[in-house]
PDB file of N, CA and C in Angstrom:
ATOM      1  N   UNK A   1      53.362  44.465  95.715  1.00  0.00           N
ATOM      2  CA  UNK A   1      53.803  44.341  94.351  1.00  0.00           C
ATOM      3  C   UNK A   1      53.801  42.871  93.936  1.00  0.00           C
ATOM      4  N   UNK A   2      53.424  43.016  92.857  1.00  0.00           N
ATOM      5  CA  UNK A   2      53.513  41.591  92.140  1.00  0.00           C
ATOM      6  C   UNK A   2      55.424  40.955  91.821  1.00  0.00           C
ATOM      7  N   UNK A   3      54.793  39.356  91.514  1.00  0.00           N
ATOM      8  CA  UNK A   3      56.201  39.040  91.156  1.00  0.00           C
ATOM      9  C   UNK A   3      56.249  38.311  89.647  1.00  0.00           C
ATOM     10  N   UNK A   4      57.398  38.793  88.819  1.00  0.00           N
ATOM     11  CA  UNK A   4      57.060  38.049  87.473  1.00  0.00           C
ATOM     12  C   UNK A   4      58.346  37.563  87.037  1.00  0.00           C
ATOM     13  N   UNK A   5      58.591  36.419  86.276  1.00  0.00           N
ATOM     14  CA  UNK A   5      59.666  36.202  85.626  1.00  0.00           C
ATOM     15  C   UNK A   5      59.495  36.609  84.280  1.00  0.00           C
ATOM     16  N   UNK A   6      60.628  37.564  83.870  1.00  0.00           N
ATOM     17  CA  UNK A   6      60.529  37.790  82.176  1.00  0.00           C
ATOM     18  C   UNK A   6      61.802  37.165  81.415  1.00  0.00           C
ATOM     19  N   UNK A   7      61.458  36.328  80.332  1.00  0.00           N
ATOM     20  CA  UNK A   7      62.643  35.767  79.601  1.00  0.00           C
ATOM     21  C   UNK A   7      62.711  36.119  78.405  1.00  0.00           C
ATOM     22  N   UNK A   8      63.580  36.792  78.089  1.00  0.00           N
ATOM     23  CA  UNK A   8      64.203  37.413  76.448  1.00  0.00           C
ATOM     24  C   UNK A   8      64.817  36.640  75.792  1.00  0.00           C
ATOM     25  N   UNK A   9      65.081  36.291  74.265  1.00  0.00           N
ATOM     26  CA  UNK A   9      65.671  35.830  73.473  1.00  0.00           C
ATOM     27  C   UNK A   9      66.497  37.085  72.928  1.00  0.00           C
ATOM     28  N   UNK A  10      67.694  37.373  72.639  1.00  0.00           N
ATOM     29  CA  UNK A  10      68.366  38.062  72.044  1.00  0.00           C
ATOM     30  C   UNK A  10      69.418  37.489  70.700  1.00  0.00           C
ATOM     31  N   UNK A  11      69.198  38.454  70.105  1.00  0.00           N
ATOM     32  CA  UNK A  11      69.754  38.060  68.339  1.00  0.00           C
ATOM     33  C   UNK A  11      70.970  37.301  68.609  1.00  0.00           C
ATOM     34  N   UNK A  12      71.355  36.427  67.792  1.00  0.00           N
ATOM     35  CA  UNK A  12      72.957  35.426  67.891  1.00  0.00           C
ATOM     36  C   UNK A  12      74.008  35.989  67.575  1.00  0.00           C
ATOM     37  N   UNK A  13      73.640  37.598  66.774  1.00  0.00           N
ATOM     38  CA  UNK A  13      75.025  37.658  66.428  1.00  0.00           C
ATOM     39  C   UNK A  13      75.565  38.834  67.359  1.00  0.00           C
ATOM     40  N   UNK A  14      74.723  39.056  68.453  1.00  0.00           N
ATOM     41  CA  UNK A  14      75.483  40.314  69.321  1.00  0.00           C
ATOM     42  C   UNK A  14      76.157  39.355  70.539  1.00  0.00           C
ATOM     43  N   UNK A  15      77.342  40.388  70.577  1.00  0.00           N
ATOM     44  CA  UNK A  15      78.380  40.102  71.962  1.00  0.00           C
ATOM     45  C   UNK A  15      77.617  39.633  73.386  1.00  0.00           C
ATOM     46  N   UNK A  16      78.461  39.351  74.111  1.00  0.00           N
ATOM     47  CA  UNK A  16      77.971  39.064  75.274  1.00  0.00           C
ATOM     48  C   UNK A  16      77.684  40.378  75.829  1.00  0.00           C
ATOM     49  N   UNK A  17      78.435  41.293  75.983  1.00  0.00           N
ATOM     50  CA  UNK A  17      78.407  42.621  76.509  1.00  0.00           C
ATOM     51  C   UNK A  17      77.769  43.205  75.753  1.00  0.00           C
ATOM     52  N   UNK A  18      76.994  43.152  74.539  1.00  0.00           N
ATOM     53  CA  UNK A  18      75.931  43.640  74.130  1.00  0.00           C
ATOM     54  C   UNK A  18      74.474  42.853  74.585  1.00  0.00           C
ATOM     55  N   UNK A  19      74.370  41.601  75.275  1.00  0.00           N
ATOM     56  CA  UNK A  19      73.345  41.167  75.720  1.00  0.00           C
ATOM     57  C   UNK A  19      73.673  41.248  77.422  1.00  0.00           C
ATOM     58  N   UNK A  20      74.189  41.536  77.609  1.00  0.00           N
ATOM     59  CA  UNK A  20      74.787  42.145  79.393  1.00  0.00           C
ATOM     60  C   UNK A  20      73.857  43.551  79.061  1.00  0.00           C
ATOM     61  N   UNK A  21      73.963  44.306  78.574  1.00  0.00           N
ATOM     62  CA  UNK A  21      73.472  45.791  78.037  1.00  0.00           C
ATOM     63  C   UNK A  21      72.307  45.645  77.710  1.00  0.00           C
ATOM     64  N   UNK A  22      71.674  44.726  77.000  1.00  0.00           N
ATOM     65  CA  UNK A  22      70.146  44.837  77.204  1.00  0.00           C
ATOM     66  C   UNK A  22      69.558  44.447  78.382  1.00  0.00           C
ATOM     67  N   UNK A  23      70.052  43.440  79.318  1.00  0.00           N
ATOM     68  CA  UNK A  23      69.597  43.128  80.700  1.00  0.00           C
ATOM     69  C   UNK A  23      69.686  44.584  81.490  1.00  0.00           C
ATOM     70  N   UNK A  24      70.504  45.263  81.336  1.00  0.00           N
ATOM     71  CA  UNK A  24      70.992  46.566  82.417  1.00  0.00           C
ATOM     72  C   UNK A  24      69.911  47.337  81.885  1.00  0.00           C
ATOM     73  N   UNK A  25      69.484  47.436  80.344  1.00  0.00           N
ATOM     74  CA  UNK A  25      68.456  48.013  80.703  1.00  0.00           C
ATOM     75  C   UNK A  25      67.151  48.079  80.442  1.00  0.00           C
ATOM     76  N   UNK A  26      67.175  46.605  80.852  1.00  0.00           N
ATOM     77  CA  UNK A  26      65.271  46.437  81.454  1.00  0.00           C
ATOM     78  C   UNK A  26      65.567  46.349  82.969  1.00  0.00           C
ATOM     79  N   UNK A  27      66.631  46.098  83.376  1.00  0.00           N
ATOM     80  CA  UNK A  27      66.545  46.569  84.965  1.00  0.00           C
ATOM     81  C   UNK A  27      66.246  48.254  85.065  1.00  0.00           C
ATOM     82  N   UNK A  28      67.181  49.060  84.513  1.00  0.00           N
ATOM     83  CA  UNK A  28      66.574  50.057  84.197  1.00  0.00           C
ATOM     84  C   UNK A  28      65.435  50.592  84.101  1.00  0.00           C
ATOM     85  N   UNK A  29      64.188  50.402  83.172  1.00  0.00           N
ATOM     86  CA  UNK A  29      63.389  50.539  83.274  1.00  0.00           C
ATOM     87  C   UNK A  29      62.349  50.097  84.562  1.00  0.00           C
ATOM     88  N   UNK A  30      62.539  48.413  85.165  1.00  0.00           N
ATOM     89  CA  UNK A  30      61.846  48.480  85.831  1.00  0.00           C
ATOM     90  C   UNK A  30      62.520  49.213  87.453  1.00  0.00           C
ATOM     91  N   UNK A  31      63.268  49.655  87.687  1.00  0.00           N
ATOM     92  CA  UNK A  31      63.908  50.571  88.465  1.00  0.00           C
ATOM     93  C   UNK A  31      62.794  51.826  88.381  1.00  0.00           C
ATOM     94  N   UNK A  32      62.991  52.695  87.140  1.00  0.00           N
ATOM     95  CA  UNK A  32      62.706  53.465  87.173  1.00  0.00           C
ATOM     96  C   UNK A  32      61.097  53.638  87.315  1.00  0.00           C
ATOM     97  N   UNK A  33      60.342  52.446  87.397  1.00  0.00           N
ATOM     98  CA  UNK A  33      58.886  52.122  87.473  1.00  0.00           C
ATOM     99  C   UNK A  33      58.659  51.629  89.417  1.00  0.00           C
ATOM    100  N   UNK A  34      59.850  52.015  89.913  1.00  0.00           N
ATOM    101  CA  UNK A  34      59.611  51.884  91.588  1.00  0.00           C
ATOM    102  C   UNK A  34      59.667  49.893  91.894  1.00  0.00           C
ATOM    103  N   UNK A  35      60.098  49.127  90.515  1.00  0.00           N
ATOM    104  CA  UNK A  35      60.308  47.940  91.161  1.00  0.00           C
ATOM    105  C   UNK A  35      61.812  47.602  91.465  1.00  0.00           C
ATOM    106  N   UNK A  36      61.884  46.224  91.418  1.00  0.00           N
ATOM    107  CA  UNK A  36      63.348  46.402  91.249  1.00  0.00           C
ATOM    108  C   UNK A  36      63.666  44.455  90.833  1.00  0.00           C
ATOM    109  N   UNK A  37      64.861  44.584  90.344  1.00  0.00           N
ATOM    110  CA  UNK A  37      65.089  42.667  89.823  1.00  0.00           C
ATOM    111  C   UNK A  37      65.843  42.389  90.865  1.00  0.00           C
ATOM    112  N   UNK A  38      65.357  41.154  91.201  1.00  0.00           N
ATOM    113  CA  UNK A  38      65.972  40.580  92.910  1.00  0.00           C
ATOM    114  C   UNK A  38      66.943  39.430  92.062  1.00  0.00           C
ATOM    115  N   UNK A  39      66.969  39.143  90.598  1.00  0.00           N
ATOM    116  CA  UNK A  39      67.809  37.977  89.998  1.00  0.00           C
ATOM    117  C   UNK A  39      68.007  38.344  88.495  1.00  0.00           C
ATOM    118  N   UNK A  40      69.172  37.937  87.790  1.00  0.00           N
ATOM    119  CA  UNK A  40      69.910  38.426  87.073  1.00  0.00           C
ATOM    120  C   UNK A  40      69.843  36.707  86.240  1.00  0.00           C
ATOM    121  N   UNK A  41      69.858  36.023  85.499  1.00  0.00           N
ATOM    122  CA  UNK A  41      70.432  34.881  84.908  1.00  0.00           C
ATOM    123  C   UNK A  41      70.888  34.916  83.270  1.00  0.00           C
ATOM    124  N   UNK A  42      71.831  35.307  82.719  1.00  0.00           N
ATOM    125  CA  UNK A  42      72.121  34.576  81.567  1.00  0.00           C
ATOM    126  C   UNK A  42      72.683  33.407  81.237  1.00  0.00           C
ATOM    127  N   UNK A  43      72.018  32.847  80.591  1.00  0.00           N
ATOM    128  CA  UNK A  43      71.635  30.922  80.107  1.00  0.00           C
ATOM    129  C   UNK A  43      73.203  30.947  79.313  1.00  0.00           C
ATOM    130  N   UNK A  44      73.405  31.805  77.752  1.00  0.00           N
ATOM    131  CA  UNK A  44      73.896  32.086  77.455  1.00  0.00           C
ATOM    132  C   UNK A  44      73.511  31.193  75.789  1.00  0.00           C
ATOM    133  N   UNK A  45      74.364  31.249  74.315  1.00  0.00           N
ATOM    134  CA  UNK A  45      73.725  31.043  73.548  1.00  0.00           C
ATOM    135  C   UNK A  45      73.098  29.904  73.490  1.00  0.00           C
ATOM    136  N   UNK A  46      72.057  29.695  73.023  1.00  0.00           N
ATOM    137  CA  UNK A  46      71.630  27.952  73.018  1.00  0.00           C
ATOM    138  C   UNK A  46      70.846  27.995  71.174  1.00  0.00           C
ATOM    139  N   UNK A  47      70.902  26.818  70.992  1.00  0.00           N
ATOM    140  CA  UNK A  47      70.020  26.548  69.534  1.00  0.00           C
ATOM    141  C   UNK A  47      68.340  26.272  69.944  1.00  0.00           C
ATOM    142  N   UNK A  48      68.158  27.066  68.923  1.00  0.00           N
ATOM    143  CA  UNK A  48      66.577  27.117  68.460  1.00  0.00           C
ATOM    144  C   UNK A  48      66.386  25.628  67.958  1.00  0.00           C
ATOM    145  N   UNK A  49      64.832  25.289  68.640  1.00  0.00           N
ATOM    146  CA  UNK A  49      64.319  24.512  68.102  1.00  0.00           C
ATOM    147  C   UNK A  49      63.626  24.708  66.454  1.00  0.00           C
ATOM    148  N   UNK A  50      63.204  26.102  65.669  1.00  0.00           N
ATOM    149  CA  UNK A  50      63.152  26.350  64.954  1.00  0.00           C
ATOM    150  C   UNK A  50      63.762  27.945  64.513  1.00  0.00           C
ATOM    151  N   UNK A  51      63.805  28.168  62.963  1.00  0.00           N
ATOM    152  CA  UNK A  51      64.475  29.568  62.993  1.00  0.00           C
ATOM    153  C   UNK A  51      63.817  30.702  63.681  1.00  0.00           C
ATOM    154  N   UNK A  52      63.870  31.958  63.707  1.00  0.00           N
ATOM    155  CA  UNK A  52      63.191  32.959  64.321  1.00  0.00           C
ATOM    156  C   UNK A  52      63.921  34.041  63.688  1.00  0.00           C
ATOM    157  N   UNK A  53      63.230  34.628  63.064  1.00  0.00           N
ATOM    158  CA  UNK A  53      63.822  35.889  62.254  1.00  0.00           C
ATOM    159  C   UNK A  53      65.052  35.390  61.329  1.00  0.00           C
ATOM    160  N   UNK A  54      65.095  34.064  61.364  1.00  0.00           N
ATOM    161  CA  UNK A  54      66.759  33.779  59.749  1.00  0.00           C
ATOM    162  C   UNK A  54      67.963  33.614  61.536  1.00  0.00           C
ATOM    163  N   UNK A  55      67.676  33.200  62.632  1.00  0.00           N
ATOM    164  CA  UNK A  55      68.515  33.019  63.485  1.00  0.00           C
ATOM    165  C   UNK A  55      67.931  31.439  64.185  1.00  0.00           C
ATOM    166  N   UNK A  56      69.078  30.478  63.965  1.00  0.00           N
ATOM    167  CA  UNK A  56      69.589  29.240  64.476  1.00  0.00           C
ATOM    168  C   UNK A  56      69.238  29.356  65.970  1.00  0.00           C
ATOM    169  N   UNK A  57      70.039  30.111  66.925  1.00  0.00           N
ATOM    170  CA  UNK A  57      70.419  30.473  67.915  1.00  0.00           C
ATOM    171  C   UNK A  57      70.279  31.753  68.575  1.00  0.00           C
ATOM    172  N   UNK A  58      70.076  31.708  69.921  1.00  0.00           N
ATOM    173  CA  UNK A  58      69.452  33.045  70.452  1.00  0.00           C
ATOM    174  C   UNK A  58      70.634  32.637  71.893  1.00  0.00           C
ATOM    175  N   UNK A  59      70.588  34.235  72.831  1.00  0.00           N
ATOM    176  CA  UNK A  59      71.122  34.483  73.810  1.00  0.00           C
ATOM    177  C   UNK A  59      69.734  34.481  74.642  1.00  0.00           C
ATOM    178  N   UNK A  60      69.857  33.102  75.434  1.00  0.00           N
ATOM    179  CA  UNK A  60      68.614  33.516  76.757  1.00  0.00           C
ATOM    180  C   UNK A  60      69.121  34.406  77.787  1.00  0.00           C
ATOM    181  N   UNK A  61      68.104  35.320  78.524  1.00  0.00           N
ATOM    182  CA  UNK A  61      68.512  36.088  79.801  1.00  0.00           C
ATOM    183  C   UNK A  61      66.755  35.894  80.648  1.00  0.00           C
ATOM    184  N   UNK A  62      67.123  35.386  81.724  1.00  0.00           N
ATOM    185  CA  UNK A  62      65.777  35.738  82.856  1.00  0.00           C
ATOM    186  C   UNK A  62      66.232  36.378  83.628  1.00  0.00           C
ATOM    187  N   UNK A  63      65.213  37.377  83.620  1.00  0.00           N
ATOM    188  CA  UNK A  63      65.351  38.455  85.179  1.00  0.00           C
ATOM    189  C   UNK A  63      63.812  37.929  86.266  1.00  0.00           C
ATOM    190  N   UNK A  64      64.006  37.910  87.392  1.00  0.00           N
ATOM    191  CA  UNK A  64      63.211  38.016  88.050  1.00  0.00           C
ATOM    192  C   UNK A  64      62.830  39.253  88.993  1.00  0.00           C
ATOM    193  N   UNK A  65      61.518  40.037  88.564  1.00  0.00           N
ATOM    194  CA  UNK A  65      61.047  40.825  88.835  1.00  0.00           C
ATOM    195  C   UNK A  65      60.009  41.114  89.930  1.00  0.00           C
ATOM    196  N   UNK A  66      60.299  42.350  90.579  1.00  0.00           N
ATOM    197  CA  UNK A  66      59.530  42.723  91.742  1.00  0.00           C
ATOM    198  C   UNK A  66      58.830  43.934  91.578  1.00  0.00           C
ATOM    199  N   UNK A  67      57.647  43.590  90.693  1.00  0.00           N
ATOM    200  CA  UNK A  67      56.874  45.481  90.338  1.00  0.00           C
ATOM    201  C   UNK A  67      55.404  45.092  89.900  1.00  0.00           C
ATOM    202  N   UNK A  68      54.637  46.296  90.128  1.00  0.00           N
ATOM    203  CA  UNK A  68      53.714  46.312  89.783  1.00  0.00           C
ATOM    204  C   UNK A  68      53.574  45.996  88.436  1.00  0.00           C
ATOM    205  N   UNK A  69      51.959  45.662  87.584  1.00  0.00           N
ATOM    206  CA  UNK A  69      52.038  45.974  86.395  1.00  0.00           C
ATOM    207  C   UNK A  69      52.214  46.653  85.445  1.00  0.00           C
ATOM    208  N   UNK A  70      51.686  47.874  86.001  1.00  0.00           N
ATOM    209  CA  UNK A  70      52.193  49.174  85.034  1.00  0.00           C
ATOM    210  C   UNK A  70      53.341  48.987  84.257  1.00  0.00           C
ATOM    211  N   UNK A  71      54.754  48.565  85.217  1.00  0.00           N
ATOM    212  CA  UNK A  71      56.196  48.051  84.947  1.00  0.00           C
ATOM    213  C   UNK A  71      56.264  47.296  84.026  1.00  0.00           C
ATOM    214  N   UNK A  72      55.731  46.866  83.963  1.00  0.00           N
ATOM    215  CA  UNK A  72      55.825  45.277  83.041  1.00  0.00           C
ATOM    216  C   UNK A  72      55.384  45.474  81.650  1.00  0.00           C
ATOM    217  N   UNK A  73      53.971  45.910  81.944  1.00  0.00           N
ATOM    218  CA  UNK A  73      53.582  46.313  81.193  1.00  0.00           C
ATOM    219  C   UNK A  73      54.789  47.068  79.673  1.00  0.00           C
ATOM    220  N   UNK A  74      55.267  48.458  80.672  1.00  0.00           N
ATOM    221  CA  UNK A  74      56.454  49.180  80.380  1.00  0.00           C
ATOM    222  C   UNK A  74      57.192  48.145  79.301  1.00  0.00           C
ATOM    223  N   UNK A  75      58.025  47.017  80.772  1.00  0.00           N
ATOM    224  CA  UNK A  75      59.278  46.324  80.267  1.00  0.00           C
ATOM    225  C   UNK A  75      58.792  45.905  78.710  1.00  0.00           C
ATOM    226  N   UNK A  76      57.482  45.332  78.935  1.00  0.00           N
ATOM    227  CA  UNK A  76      57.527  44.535  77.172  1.00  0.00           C
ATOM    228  C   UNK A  76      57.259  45.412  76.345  1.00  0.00           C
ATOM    229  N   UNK A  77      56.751  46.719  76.612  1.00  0.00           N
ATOM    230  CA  UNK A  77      56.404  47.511  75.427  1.00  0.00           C
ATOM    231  C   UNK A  77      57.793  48.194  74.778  1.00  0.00           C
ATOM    232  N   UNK A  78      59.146  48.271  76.060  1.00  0.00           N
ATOM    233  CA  UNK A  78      60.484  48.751  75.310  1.00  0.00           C
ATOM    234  C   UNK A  78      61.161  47.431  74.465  1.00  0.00           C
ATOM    235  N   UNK A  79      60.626  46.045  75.177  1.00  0.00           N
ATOM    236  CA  UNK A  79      61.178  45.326  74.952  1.00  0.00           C
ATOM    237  C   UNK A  79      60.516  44.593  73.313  1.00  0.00           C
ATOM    238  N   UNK A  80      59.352  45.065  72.727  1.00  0.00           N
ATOM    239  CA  UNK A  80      58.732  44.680  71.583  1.00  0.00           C
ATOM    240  C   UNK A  80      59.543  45.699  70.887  1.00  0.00           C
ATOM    241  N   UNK A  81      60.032  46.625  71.174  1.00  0.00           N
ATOM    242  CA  UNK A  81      60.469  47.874  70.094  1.00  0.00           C
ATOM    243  C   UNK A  81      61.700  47.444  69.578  1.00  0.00           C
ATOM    244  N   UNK A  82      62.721  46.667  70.711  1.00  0.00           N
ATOM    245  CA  UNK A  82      64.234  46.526  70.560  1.00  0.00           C
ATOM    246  C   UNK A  82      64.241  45.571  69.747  1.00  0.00           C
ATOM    247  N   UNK A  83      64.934  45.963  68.310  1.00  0.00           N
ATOM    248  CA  UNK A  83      65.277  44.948  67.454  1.00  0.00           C
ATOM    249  C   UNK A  83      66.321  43.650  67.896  1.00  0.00           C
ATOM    250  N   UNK A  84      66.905  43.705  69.001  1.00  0.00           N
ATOM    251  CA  UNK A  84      67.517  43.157  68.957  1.00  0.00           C
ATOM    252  C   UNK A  84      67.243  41.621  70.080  1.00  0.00           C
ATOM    253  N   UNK A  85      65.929  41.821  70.526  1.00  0.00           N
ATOM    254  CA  UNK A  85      65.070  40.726  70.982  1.00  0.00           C
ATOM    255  C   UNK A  85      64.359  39.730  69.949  1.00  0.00           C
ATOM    256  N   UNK A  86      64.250  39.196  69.752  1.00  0.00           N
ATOM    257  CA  UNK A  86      63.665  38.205  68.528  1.00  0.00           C
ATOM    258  C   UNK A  86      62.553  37.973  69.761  1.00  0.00           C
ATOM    259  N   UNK A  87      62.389  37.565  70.855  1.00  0.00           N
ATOM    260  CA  UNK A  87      61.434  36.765  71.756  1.00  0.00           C
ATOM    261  C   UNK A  87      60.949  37.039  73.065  1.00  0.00           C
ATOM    262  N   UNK A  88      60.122  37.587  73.606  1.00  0.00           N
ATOM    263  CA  UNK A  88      60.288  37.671  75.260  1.00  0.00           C
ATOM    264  C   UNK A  88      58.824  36.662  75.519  1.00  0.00           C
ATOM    265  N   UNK A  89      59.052  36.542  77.483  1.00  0.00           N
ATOM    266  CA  UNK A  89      57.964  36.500  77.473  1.00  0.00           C
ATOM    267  C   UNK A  89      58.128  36.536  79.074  1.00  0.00           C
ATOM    268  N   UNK A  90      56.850  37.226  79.556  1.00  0.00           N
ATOM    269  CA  UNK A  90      56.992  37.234  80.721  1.00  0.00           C
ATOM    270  C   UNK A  90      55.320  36.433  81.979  1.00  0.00           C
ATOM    271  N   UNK A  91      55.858  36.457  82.966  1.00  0.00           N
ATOM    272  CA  UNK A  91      54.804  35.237  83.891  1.00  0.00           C
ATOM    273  C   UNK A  91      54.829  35.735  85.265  1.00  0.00           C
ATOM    274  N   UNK A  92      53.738  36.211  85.584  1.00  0.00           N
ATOM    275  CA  UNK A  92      53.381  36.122  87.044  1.00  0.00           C
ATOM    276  C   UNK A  92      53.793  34.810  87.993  1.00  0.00           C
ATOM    277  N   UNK A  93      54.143  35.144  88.911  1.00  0.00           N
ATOM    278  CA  UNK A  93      54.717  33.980  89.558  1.00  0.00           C
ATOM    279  C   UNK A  93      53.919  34.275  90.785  1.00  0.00           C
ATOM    280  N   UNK A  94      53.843  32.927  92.196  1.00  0.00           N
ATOM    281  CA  UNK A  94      54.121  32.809  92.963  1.00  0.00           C
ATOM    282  C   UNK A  94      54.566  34.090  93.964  1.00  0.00           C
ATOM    283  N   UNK A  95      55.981  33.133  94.081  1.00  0.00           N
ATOM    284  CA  UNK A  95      57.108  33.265  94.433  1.00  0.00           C
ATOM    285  C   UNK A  95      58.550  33.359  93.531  1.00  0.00           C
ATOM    286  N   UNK A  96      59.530  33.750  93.679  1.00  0.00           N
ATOM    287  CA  UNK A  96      60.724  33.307  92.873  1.00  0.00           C
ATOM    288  C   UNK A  96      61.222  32.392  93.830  1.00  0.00           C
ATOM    289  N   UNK A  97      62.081  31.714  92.596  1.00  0.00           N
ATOM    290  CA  UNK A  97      62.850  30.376  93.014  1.00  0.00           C
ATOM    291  C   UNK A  97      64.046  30.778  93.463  1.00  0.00           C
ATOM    292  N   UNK A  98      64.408  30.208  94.799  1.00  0.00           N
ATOM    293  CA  UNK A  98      65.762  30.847  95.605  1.00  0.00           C
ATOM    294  C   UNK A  98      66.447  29.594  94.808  1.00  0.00           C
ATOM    295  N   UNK A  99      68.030  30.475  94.535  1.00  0.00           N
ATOM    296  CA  UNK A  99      69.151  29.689  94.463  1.00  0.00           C
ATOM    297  C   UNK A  99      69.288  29.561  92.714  1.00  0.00           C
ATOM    298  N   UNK A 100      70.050  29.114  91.851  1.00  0.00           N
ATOM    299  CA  UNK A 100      70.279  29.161  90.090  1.00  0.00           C
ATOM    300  C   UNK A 100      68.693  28.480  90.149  1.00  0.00           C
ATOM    301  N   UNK A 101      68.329  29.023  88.913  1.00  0.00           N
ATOM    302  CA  UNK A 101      67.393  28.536  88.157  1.00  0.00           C
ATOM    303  C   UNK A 101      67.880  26.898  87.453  1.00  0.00           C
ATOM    304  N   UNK A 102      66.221  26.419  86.632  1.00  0.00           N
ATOM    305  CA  UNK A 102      66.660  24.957  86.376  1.00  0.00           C
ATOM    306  C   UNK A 102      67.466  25.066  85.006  1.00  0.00           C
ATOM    307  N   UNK A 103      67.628  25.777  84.354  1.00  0.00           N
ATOM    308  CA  UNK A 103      68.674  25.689  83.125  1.00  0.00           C
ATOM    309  C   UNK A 103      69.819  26.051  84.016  1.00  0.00           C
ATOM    310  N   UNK A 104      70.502  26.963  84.900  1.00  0.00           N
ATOM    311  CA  UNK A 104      71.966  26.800  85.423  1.00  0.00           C
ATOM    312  C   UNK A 104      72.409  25.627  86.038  1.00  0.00           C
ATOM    313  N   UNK A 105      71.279  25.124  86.826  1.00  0.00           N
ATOM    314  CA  UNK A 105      71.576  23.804  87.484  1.00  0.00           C
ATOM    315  C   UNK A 105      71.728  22.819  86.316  1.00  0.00           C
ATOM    316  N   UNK A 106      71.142  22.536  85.149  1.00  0.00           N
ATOM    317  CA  UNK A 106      71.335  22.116  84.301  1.00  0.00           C
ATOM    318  C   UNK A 106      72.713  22.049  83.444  1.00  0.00           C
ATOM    319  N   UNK A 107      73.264  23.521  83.277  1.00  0.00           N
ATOM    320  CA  UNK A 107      74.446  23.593  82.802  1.00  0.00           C
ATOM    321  C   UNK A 107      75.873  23.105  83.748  1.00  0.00           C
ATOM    322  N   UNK A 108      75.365  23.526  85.106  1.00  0.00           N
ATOM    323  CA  UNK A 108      76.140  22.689  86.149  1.00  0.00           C
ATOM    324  C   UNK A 108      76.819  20.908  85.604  1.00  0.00           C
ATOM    325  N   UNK A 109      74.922  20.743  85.641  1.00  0.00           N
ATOM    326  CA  UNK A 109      75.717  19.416  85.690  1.00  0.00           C
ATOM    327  C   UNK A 109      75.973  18.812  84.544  1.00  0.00           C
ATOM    328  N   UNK A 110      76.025  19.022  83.459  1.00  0.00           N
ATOM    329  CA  UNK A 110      76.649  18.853  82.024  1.00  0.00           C
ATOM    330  C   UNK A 110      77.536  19.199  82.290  1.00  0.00           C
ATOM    331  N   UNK A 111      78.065  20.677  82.700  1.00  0.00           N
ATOM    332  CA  UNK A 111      80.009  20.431  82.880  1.00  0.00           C
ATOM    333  C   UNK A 111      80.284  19.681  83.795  1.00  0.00           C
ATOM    334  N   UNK A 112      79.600  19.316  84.752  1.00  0.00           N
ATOM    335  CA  UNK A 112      80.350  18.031  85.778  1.00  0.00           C
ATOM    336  C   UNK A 112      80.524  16.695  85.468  1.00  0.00           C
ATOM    337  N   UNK A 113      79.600  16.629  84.045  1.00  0.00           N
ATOM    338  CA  UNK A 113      79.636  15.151  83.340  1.00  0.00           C
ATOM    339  C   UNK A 113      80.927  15.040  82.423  1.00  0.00           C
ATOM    340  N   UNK A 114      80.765  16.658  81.783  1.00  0.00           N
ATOM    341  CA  UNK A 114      82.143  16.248  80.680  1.00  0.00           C
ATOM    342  C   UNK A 114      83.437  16.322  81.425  1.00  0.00           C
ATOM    343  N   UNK A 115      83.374  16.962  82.942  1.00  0.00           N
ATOM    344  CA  UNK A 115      84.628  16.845  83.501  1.00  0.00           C
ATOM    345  C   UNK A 115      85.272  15.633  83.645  1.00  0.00           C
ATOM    346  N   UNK A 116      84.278  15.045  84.339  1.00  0.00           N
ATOM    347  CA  UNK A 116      84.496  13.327  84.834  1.00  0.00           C
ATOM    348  C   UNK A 116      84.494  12.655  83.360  1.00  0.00           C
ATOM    349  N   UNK A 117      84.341  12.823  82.315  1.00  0.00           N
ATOM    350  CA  UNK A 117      84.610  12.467  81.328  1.00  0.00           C
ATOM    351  C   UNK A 117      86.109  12.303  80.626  1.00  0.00           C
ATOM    352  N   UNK A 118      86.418  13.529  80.899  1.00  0.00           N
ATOM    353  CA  UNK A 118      88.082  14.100  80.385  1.00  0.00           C
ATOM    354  C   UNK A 118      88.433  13.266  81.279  1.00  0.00           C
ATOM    355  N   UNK A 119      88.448  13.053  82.909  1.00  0.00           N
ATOM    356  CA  UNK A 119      89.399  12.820  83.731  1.00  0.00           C
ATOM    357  C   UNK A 119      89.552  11.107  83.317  1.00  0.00           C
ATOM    358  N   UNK A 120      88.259  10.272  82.773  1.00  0.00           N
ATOM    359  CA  UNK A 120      88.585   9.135  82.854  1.00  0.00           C
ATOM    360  C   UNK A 120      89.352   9.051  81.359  1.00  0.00           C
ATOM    361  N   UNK A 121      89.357   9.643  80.534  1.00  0.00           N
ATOM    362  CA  UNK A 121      89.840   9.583  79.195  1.00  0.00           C
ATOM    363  C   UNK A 121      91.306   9.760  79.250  1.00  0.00           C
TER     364      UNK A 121
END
């Protein structure tokens, strides 16, 4: 089986537990296509470099995937239907990257900057 990373943009104005719920189910689907997601990441909201559908801001989520194409195939064709994606996109990989991806490590260390920030303030 192939390996792919797929990354969704989801609308700004749904809950977290409404973008928890669209991740559950494109795992779903690719489950039910005999693959399975070995990684889970929500980024969480960030600003658009430009609008996208009349939205500022989107909810990122990457899953990293373990399935054939057929699957994938699948994932983007439920995932073009759901209004509530503004964006996906998905990439054959390699390998996946063990350990947080580079936007968590990223968010890491921005809160470790504003910590040490507060503490000297």
């Amino acid at each position: 089986m192939a390996l792919y990373e797929h990354v969704f943009l989801a609308r700004q104005d749904l809950s977290q537990a409404q973008v928890d719920a669209l991740a559950a189910q494109a795992t779903e689907i690719v489950e039910a296509g005999s693959g399975k997601v070995t990684k889970t990441e929500t980024w969480g909201l960030k600003s658009l470099a430009y609008k996208i559908e009349r939205n500022r801001k989107a909810h990122f989520v990457l899953l990293n995937i373990d399935a054939p194409g057929s699957v994938v195939a699948e994932l983007e064709r439920q995932t073009r239907i759901n209004e509530d994606v503004i964006r996906y996109m998905t990439i054959r990989v390699e390998e996946h990257e063990e350990g947080p991806s580079v936007m968590m490590r990223k968010n890491d260390r921005e809160r470790k900057r504003r910590e040490t920030r507060e503490e000297r303030d």
